[in-house]
N, C-alpha and C. Protein backbone atom coordinates (compact mmCIF):
# COMPACT_ATOMS: atom_id res chain seq x y z
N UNK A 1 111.32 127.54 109.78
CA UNK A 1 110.00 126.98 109.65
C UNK A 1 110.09 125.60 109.01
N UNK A 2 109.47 124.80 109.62
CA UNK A 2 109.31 123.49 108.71
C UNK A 2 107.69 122.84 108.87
N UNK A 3 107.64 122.22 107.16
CA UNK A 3 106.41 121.59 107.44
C UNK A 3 106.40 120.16 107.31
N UNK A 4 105.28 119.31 107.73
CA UNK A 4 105.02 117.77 107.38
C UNK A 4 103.76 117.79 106.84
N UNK A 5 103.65 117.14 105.82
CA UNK A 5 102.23 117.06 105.20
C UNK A 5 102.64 115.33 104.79
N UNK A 6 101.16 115.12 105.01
CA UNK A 6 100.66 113.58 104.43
C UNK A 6 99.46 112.88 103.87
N UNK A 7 99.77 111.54 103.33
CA UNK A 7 98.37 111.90 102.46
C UNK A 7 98.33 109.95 102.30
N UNK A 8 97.28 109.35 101.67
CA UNK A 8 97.30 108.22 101.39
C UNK A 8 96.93 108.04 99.83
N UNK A 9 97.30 107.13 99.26
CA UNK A 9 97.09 106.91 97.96
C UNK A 9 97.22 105.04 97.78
N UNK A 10 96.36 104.77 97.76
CA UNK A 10 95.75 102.92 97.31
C UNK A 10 96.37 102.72 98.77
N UNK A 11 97.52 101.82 98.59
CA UNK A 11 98.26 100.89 100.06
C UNK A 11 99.10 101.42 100.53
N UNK A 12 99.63 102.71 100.00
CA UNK A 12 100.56 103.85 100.75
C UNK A 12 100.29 104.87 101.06
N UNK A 13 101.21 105.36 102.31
CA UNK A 13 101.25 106.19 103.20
C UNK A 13 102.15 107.04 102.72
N UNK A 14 102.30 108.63 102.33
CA UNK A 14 103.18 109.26 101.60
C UNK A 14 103.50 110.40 102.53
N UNK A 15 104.26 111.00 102.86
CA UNK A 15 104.97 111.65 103.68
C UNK A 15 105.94 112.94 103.39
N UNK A 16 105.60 114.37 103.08
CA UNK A 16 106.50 115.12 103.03
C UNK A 16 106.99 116.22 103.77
N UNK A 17 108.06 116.73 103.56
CA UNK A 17 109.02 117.21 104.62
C UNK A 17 109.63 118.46 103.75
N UNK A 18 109.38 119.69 104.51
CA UNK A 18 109.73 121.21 103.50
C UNK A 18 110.27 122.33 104.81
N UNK A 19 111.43 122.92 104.39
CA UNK A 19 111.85 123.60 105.45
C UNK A 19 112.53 124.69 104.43
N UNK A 20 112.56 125.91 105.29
CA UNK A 20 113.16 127.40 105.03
C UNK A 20 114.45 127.44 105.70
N UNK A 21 114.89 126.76 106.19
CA UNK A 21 116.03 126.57 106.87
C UNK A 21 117.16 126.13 105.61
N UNK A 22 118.07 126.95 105.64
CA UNK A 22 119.00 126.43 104.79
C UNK A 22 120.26 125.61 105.19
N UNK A 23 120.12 125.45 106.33
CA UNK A 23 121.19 124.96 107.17
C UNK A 23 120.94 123.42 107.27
N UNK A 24 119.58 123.09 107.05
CA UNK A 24 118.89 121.61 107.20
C UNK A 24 119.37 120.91 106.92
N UNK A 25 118.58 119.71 107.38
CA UNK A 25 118.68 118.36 106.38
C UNK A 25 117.91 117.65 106.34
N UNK A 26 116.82 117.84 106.06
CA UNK A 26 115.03 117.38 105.62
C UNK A 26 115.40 115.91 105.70
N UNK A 27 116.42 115.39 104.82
CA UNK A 27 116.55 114.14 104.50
C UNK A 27 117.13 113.02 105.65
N UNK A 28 117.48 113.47 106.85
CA UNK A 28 118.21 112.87 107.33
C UNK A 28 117.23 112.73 108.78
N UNK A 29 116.15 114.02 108.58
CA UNK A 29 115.06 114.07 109.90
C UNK A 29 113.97 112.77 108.77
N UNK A 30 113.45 113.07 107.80
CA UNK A 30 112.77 112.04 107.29
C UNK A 30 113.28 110.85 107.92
N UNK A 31 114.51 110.12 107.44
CA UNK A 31 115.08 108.78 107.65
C UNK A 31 114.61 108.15 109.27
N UNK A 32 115.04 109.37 110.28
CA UNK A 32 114.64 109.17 111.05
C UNK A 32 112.95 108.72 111.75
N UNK A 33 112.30 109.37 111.00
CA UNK A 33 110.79 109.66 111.59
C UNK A 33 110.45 108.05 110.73
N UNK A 34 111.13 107.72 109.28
CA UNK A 34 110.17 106.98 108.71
C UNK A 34 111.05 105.30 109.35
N UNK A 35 112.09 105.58 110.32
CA UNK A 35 112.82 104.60 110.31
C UNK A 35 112.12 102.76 110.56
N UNK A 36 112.20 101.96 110.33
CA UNK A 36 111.87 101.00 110.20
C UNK A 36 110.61 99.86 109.96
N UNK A 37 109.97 101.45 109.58
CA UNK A 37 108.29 101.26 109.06
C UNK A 37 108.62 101.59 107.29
N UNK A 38 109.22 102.17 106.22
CA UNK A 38 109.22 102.29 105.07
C UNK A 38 110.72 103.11 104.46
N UNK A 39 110.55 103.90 103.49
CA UNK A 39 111.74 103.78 102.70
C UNK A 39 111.49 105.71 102.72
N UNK A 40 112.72 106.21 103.20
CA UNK A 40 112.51 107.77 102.68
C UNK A 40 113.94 108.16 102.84
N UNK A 41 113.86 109.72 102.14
CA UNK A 41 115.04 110.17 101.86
C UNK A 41 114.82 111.70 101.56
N UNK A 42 116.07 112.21 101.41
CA UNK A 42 116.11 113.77 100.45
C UNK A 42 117.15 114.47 101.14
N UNK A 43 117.26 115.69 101.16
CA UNK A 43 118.10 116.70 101.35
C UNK A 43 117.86 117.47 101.78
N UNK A 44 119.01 118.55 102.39
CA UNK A 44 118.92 120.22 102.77
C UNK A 44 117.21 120.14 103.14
N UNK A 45 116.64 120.94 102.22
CA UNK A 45 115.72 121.36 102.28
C UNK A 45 114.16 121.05 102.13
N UNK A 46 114.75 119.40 101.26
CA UNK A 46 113.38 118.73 101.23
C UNK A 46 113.47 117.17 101.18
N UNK A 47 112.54 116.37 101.79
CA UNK A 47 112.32 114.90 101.78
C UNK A 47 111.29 114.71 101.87
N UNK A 48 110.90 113.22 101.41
CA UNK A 48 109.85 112.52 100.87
C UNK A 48 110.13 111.30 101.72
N UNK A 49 108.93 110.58 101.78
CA UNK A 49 109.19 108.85 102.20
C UNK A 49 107.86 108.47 102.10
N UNK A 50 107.60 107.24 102.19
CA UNK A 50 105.98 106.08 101.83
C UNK A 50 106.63 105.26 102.94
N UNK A 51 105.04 104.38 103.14
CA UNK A 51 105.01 103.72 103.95
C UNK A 51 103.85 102.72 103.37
N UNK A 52 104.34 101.46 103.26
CA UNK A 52 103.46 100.58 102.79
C UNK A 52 102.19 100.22 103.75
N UNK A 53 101.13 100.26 103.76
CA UNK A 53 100.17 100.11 104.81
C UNK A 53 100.08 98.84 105.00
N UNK A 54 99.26 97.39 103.97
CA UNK A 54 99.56 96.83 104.21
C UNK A 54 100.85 95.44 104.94
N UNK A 55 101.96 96.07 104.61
CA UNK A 55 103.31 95.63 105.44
C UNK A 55 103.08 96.10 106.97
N UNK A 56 103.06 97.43 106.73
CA UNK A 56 103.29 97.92 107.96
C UNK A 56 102.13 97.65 109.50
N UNK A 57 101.53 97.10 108.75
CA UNK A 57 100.18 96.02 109.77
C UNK A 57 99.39 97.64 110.74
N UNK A 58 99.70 98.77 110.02
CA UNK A 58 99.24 100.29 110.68
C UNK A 58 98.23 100.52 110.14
N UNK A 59 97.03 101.34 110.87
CA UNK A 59 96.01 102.56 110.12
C UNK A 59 96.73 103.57 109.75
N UNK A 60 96.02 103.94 108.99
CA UNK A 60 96.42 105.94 108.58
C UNK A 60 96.64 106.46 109.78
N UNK A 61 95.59 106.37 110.20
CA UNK A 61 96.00 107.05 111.37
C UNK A 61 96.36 106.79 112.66
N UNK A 62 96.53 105.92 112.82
CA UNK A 62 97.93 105.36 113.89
C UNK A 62 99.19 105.83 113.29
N UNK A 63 99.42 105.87 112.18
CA UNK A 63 100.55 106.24 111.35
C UNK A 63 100.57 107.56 111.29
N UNK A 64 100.04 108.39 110.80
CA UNK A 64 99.71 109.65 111.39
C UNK A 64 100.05 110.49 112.49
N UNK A 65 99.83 109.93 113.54
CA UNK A 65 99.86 110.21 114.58
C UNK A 65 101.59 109.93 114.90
N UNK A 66 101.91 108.43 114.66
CA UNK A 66 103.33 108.12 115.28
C UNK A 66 104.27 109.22 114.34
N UNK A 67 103.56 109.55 112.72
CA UNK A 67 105.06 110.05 112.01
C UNK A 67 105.33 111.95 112.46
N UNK A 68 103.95 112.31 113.32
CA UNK A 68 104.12 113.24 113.66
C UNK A 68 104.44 113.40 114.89
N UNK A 69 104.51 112.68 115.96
CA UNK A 69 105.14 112.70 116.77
C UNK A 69 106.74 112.65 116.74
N UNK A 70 107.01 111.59 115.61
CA UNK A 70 108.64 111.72 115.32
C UNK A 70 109.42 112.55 114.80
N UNK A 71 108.38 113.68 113.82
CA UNK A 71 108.64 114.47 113.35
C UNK A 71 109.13 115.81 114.64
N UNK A 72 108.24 116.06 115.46
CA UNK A 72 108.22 116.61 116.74
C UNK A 72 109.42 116.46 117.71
N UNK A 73 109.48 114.98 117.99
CA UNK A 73 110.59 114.50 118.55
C UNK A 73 112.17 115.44 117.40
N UNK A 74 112.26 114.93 116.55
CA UNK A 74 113.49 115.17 115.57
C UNK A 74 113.86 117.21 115.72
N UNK A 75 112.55 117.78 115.63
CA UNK A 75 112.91 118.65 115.57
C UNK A 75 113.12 119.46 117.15
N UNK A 76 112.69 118.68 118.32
CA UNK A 76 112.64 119.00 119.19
C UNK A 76 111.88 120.27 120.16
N UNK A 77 110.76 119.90 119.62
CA UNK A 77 109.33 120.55 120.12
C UNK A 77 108.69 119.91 120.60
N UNK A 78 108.14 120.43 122.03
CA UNK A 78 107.34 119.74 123.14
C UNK A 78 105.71 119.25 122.11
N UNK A 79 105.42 118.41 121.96
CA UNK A 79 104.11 118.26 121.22
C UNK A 79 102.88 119.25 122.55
N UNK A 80 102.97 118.74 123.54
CA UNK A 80 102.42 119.48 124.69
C UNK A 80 101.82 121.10 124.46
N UNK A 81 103.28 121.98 123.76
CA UNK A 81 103.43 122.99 123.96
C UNK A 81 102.53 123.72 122.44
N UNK A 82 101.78 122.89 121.62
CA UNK A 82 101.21 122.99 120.63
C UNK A 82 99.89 123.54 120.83
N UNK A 83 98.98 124.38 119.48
CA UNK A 83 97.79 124.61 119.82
C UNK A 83 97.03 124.01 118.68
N UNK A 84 95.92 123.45 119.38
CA UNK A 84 95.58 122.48 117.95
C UNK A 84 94.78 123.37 116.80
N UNK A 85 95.25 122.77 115.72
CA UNK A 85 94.54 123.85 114.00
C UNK A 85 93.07 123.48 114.27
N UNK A 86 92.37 124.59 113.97
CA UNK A 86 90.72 124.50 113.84
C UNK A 86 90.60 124.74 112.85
N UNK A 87 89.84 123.65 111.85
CA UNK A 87 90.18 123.55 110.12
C UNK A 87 89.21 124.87 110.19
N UNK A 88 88.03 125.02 110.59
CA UNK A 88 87.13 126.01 110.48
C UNK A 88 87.75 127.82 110.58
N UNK A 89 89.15 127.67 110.82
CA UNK A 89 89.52 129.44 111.24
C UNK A 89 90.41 129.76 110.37
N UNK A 90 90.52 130.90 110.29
CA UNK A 90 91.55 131.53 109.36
C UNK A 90 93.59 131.84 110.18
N UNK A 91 94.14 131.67 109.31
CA UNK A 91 95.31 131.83 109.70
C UNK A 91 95.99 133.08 110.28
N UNK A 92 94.99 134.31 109.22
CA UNK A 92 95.17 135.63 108.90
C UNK A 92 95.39 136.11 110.43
C-alpha cells in the first residue's frame, strides 16, 4: 500500500509519501515525481519534498494534478484504471 498526501502552506507546496512496503524506497519515487520542480528526499518507507510555488510559475493545482500523476506513473498504475474518492462516502 502506498500513500501521497499534500497540502500548501504560504508559497509552498508540501508533498508526502508513506508506504507498508518494506522493500521500498519512498525516497527515490519522491525524487522522481518532485524532479525538477523542487527539492525532496527520504527512505525505505517514507519521503517528503516542497515545491516552491512562486519559482515554480504552477497553481496548486496544476501541481497537484502533475505530482499525482508522477506518483502513478512511478508506481506503475494505470491512472485510467482508478475510481474517483467521493469525499461524501464512507470507506467502511
Amino acid at each position: 500500500h502506498w500513500t501521497l498526501a499534500w497540502g500548501t502552506h504560504q508559497e509552498r507546496m508540501y508533498f508526502s509519501i508513506r508506504t507498508d512496503d518494506e522493500r521500498a524506497d519512498a525516497g527515490a519515487v519522491m525524487q522522481k515525481m518532485i524532479a525538477g520542480l523542487g527539492l525532496g528526499g527520504g527512505h525505505g518507507m517514507r519521503a517528503g519534498g516542497a515545491i516552491d510555488l512562486t519559482a515554480s510559475g504552477r497553481k496548486p493545482d496544476e501541481l497537484s494534478e502533475l505530482m499525482l500523476e508522477r506518483f502513478l506513473q512511478e508506481l506503475g498504475v494505470d491512472q485510467k484504471s482508478m475510481l474517483p474518492f467521493d469525499e461524501g462516502s464512507s470507506l467502511d
